[in-house]
C-alpha atoms as a PDB file:
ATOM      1  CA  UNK A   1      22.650   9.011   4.387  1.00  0.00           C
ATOM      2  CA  UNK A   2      21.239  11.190   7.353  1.00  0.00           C
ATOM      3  CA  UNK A   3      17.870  11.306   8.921  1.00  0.00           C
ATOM      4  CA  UNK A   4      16.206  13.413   6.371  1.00  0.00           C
ATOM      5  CA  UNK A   5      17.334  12.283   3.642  1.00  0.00           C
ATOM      6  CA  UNK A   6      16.206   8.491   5.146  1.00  0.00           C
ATOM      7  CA  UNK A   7      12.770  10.138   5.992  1.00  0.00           C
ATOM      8  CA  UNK A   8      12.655  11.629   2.059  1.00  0.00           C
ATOM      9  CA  UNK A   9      13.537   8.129   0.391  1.00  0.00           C
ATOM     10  CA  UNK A  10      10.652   6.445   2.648  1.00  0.00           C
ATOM     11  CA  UNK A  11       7.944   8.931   1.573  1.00  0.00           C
ATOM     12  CA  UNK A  12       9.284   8.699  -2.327  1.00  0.00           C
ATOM     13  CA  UNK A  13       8.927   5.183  -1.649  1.00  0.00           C
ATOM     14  CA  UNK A  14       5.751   4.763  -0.097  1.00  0.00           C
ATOM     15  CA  UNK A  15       3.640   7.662  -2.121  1.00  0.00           C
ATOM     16  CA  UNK A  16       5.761   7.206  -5.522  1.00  0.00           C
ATOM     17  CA  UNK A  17       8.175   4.095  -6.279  1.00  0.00           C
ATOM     18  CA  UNK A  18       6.384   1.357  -4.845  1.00  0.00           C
ATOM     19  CA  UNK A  19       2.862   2.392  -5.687  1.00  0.00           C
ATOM     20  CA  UNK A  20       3.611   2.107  -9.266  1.00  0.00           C
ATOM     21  CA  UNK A  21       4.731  -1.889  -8.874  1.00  0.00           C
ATOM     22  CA  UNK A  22       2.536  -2.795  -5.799  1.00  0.00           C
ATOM     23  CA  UNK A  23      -0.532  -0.330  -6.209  1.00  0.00           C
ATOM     24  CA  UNK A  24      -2.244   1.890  -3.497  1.00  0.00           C
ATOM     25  CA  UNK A  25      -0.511   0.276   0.110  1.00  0.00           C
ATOM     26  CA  UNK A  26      -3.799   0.177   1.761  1.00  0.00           C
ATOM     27  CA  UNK A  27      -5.209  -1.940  -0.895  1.00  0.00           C
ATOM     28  CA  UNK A  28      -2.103  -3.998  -0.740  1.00  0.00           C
ATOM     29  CA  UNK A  29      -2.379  -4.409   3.209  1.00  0.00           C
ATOM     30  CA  UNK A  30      -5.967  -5.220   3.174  1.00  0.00           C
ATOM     31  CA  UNK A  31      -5.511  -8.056   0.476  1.00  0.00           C
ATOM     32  CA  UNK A  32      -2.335  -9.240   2.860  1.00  0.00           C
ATOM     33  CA  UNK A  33      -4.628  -9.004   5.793  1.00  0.00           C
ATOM     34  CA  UNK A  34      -7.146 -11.155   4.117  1.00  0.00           C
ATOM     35  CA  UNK A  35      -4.554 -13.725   3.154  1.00  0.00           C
ATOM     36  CA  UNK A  36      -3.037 -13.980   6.475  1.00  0.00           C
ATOM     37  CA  UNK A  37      -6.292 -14.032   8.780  1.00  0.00           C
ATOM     38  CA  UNK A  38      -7.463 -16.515   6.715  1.00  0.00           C
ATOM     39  CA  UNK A  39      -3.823 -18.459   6.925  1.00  0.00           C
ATOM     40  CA  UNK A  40      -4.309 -17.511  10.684  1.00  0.00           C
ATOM     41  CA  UNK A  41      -7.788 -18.218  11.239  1.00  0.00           C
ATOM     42  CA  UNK A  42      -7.857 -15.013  13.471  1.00  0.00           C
ATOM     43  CA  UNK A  43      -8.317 -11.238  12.306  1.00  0.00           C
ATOM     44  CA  UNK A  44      -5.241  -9.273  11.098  1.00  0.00           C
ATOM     45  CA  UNK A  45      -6.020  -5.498   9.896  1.00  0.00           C
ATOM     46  CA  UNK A  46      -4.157  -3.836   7.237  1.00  0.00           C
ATOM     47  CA  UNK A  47      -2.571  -1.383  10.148  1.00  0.00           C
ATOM     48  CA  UNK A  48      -1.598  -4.370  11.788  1.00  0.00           C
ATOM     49  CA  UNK A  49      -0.103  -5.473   8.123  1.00  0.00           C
ATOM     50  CA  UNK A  50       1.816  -2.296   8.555  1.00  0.00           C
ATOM     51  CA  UNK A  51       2.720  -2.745  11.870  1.00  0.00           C
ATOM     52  CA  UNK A  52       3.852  -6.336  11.449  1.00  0.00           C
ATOM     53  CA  UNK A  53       6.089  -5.321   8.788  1.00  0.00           C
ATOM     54  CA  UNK A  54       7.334  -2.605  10.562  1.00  0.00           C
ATOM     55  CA  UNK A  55       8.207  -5.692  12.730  1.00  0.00           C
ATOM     56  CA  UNK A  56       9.986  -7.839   9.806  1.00  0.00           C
ATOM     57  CA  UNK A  57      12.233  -4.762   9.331  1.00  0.00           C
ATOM     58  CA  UNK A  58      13.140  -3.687  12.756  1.00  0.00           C
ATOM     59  CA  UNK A  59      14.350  -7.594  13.010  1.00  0.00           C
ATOM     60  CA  UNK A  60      16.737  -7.318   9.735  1.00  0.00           C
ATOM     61  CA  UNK A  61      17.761  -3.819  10.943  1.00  0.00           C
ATOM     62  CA  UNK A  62      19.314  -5.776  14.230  1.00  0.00           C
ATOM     63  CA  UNK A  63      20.956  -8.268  12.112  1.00  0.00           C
ATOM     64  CA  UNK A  64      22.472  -5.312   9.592  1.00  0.00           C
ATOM     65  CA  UNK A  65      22.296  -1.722  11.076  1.00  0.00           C
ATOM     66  CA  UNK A  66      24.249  -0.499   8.165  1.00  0.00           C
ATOM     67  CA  UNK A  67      22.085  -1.235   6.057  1.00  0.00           C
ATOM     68  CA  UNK A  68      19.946   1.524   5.493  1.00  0.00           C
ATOM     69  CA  UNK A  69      17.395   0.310   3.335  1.00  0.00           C
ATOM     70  CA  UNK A  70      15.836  -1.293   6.752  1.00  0.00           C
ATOM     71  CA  UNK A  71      15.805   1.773   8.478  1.00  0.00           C
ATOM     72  CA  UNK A  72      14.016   3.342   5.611  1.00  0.00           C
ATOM     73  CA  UNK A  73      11.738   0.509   4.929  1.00  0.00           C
ATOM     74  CA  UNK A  74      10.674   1.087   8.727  1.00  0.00           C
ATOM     75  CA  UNK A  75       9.723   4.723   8.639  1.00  0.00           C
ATOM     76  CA  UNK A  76       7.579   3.787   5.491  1.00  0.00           C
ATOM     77  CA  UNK A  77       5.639   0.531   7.422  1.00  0.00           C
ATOM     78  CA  UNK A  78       5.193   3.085  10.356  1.00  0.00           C
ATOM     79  CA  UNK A  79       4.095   6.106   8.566  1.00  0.00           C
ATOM     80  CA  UNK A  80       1.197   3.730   6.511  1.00  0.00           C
ATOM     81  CA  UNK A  81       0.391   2.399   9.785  1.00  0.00           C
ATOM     82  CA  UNK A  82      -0.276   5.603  11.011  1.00  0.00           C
ATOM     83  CA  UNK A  83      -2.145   6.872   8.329  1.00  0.00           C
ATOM     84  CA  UNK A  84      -4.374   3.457   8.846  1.00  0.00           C
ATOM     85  CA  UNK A  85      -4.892   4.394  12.585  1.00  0.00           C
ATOM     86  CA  UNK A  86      -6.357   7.880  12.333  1.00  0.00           C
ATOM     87  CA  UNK A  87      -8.770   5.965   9.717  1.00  0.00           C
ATOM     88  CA  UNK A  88      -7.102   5.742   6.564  1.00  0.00           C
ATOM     89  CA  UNK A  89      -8.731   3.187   4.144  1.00  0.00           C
ATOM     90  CA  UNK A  90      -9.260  -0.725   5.594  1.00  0.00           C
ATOM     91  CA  UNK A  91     -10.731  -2.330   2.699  1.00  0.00           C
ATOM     92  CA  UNK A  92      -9.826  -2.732  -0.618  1.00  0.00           C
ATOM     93  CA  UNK A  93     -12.207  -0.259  -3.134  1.00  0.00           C
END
């Protein structure tokens, strides 16, 4: 799979795919961020949801480089993350 084709699964993924089985990702990441600043007891925002999972993925990427369902996982996390930093929705509607 090359880089475009990697970059066109993560967008099917984030904008078709898993919004029909997870719902709308910021509502997802603001319910997560919830759950885990509460777990926490300190504040976690749903970009830093995004960011965090971004995270989770770039770790299993250096475990398994070949597989490429990290690497597209990743651009997904980052491109919700920032879509969330130039003010995209932070609380669940």
């Amino acid at each position: 799979m090359d880089k475009t084709e990697i970059l066109r699964t993560a967008n099917e993924y984030i904008s078709k795919d898993r919004q029909a089985t997870h719902g709308q990702a910021e509502n997802n990441f603001a319910n997560i961020a919830r759950l885990w600043s509460a777990y926490l007891n300190h504040p976690i925002t749903p970009q830093d949801v995004a960011i965090l999972m971004t995270l989770l993925k770039i770790a299993r990427y250096k475990h398994s480089p070949s597989h490429v369902d990290n690497a597209i996982d990743m651009c997904g996390y980052a491109a919700l993350a920032g879509e969330l930093g130039q003010g995209g929705i932070n609380e669940i509607k």
